[in-house]
C-alpha atoms as a PDB file:
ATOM      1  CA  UNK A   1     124.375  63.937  48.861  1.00  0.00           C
ATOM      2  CA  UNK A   2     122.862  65.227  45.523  1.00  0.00           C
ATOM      3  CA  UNK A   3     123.723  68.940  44.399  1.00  0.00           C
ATOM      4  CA  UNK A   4     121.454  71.209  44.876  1.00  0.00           C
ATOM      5  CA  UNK A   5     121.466  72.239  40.961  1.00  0.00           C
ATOM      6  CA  UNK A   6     121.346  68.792  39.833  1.00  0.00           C
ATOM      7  CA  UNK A   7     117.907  68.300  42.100  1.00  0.00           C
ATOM      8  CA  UNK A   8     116.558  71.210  40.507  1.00  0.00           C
ATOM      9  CA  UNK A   9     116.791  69.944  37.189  1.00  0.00           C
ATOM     10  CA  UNK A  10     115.727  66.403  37.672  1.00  0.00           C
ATOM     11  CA  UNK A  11     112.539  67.907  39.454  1.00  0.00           C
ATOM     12  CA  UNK A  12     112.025  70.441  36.200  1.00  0.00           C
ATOM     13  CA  UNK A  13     112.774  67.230  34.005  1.00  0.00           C
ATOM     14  CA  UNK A  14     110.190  64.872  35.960  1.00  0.00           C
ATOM     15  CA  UNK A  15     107.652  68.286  35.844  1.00  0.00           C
ATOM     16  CA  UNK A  16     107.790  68.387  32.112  1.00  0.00           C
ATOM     17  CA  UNK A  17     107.552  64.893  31.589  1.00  0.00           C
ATOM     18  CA  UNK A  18     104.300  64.832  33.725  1.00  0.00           C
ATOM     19  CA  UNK A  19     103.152  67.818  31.398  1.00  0.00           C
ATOM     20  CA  UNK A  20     102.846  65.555  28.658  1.00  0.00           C
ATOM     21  CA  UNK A  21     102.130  62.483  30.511  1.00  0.00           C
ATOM     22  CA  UNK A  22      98.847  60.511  28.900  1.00  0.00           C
ATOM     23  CA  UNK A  23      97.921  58.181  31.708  1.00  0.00           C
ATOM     24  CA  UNK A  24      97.045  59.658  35.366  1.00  0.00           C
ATOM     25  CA  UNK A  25      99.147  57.008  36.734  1.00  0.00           C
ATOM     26  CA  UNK A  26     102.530  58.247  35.154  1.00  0.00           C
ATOM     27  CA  UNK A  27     101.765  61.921  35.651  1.00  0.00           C
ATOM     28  CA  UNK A  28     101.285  61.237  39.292  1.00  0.00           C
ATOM     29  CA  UNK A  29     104.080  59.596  39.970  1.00  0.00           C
ATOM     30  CA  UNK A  30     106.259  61.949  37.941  1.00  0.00           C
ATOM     31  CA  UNK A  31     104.789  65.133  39.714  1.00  0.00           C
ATOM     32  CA  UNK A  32     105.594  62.836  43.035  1.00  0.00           C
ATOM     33  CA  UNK A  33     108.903  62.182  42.237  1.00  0.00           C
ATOM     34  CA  UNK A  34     109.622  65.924  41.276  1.00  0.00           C
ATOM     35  CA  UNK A  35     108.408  66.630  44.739  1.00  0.00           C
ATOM     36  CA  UNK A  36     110.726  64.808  46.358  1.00  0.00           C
ATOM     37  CA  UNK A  37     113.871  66.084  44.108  1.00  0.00           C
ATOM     38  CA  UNK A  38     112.263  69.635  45.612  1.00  0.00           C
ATOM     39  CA  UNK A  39     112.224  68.590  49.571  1.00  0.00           C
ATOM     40  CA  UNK A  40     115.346  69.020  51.696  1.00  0.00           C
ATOM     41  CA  UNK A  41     115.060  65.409  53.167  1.00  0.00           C
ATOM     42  CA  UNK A  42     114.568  63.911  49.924  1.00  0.00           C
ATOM     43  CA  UNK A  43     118.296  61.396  50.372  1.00  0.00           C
ATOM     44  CA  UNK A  44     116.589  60.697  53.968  1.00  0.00           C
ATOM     45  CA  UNK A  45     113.721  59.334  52.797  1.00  0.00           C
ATOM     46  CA  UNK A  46     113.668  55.180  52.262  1.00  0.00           C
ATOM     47  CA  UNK A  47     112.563  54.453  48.508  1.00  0.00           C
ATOM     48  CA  UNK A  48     108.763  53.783  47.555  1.00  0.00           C
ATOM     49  CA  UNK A  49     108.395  49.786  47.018  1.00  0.00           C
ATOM     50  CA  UNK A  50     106.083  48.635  44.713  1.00  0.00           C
ATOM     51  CA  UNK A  51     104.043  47.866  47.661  1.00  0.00           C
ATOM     52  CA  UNK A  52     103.268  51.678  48.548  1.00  0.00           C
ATOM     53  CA  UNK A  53     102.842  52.027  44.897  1.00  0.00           C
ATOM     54  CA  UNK A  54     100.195  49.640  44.710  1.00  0.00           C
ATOM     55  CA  UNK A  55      98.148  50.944  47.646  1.00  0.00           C
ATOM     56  CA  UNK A  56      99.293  54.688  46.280  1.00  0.00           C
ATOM     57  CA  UNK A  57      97.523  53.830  43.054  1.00  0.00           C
ATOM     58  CA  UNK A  58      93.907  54.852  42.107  1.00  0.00           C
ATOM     59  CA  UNK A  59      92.101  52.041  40.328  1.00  0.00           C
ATOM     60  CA  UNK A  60      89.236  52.129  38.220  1.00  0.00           C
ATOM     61  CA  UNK A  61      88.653  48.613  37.877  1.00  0.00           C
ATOM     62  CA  UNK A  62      88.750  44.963  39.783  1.00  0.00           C
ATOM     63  CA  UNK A  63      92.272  46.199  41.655  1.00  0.00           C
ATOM     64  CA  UNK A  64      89.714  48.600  43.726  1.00  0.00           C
END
């Protein structure tokens, strides 16, 4: 199980990084991925697979 410190910092970590992200894509999953360092259940939770990534995603082109 992951400390609860060590959470805390990766989430603050993946928050800054989406601060400064360019692409809407990358901040997403950044501010995503800090929310589940945040939730209790987060070592519960089965991993995203690029699957739920790609139906996750928000095209603006032919991938729509």
């Amino acid at each position: 199980m992951l400390d609860t410190e060590f959470k805390k910092q990766r989430a603050q970590t993946a928050r800054e990084l989406a601060a400064i992200a360019t692409d809407r894509f990358t901040k997403r999953r950044l501010l995503d991925l800090a929310a589940r360092y945040e939730d209790d259940d987060f070592a519960a939770r089965s991993p995203l697979t690029p699957i739920d990534l790609e139906s996750k995603s928000h095209g603006t082109g032919s991938e729509r």
